[in-house]
C-alpha atoms as a PDB file:
ATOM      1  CA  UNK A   1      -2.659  15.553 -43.468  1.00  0.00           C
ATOM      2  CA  UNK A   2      -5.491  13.643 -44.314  1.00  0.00           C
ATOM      3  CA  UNK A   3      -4.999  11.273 -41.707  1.00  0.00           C
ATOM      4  CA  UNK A   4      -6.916  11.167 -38.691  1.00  0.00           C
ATOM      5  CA  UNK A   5      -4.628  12.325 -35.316  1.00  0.00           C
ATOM      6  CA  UNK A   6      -5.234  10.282 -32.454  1.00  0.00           C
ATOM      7  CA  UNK A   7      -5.932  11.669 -29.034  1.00  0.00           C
ATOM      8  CA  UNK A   8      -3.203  10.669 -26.553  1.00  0.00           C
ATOM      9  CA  UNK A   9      -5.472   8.266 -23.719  1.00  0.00           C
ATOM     10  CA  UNK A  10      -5.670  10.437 -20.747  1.00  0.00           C
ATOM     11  CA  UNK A  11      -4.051   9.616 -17.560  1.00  0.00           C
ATOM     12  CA  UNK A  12      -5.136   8.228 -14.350  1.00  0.00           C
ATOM     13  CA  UNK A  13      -3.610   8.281 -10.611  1.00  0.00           C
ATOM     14  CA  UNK A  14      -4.820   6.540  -8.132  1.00  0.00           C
ATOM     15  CA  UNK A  15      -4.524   8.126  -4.241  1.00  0.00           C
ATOM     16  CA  UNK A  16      -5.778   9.014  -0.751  1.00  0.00           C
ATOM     17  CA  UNK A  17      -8.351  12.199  -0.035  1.00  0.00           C
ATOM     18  CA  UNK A  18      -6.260  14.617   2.385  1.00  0.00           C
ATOM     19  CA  UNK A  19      -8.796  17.744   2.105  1.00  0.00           C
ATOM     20  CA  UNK A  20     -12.197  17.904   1.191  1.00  0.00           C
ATOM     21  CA  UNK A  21     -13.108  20.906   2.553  1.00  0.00           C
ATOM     22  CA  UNK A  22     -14.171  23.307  -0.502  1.00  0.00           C
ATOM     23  CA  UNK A  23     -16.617  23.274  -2.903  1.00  0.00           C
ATOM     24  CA  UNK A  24     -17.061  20.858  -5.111  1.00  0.00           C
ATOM     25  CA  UNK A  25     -13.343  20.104  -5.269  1.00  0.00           C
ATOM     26  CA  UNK A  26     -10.892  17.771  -2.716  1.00  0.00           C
ATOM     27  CA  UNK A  27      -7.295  17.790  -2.489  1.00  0.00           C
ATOM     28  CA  UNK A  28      -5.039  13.911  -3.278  1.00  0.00           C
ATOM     29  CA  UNK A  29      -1.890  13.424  -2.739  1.00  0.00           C
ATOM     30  CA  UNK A  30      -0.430  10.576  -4.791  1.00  0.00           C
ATOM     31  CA  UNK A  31       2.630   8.231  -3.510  1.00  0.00           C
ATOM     32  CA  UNK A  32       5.384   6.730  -5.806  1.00  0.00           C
ATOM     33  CA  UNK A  33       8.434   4.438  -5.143  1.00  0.00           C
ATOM     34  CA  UNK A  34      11.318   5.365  -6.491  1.00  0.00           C
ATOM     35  CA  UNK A  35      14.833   3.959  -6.128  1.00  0.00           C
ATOM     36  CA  UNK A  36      17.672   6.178  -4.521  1.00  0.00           C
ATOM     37  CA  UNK A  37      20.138   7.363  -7.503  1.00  0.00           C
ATOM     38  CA  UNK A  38      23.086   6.470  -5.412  1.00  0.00           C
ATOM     39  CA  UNK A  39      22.204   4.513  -2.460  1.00  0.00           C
ATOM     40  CA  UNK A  40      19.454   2.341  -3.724  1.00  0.00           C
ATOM     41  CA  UNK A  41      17.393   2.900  -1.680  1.00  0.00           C
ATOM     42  CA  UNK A  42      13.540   3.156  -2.285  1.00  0.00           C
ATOM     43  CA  UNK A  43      12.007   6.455  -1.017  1.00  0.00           C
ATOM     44  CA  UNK A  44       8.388   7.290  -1.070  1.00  0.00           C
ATOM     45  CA  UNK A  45       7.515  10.228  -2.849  1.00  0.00           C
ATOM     46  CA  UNK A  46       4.199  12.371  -2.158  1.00  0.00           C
ATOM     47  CA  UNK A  47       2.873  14.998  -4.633  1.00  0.00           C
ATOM     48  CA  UNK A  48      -1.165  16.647  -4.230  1.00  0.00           C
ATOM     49  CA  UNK A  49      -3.358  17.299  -6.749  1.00  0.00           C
ATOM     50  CA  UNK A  50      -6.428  19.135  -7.092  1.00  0.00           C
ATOM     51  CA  UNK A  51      -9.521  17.312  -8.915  1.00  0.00           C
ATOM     52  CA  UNK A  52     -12.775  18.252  -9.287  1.00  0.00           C
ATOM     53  CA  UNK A  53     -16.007  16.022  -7.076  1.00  0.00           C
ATOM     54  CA  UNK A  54     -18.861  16.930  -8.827  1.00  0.00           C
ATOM     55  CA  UNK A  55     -21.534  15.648  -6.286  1.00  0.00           C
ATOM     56  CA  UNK A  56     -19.126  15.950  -3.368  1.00  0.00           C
ATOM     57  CA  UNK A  57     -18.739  11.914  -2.366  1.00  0.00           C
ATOM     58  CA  UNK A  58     -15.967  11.721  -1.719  1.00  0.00           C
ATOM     59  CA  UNK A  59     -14.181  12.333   2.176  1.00  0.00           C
ATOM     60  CA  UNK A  60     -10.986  12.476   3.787  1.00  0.00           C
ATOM     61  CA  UNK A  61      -9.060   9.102   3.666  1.00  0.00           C
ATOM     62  CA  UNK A  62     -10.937   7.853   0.625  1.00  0.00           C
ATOM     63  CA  UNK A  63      -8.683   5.964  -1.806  1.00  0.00           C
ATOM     64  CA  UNK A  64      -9.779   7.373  -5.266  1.00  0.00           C
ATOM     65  CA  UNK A  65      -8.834   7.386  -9.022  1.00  0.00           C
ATOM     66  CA  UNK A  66      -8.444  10.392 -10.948  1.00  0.00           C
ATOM     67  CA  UNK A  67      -8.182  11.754 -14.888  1.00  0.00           C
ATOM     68  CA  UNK A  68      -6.842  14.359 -16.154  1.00  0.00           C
ATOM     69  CA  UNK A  69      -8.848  16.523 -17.937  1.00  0.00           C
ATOM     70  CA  UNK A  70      -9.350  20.141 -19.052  1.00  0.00           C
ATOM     71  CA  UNK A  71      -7.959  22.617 -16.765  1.00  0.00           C
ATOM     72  CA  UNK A  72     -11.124  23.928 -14.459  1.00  0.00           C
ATOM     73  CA  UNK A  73      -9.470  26.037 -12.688  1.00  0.00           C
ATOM     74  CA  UNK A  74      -6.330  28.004 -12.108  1.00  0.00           C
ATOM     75  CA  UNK A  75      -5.039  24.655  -9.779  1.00  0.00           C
ATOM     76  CA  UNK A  76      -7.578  22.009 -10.521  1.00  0.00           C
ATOM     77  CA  UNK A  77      -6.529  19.503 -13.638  1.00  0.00           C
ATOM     78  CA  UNK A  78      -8.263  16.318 -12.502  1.00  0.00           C
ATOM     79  CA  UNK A  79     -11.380  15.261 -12.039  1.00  0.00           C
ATOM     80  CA  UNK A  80     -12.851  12.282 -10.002  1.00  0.00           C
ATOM     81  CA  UNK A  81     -13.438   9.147 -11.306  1.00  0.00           C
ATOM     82  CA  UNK A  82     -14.624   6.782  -8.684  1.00  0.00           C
ATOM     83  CA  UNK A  83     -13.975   6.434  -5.209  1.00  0.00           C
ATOM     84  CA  UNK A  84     -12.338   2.940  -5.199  1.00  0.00           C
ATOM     85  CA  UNK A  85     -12.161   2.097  -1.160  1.00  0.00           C
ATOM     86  CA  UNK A  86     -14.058   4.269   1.920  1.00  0.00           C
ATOM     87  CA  UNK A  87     -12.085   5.078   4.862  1.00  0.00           C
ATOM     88  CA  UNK A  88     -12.744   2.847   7.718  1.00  0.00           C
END
């Protein structure tokens, strides 16, 4: 293989701060449409991740954009990117 492999690009959420009450981490859950198999419907599906806030600027309501990244801890696989709009 003397070809060079390619990192895959790493992936990026965007959602809303829901926790930020330990160190140097906060909790985000992230929403998706998705249509109803049957009915068609589009429900709203919510799923949290854990990321990493190194200098801890981030605060509850905060819409934010995460990327994935080495695993830091036994729950935390993100890390925080930049806080794209404060809460009001």
């Amino acid at each position: 293989m003397t070809e060079e492999l390619k990192r895959n690009a790493r992936k990026e959420k965007v959602g809303k701060v829901v926790s930020n009450k330990m160190n140097k981490s906060i909790t985000v859950a992230v929403e998706r449409r998705v249509k109803h198999p049957i009915y068609g419907k589009f429900v709203t599906k919510t799923k949290k991740f854990m990321a990493h806030d190194e200098q801890e600027q981030a605060n509850i309501g905060d819409t934010v954009r995460l990327m994935e990244c080495r695993p830091m801890s036994k729950l935390k696989r993100w890390r925080l990117v930049e806080i794209i709009e404060r809460a009001k």
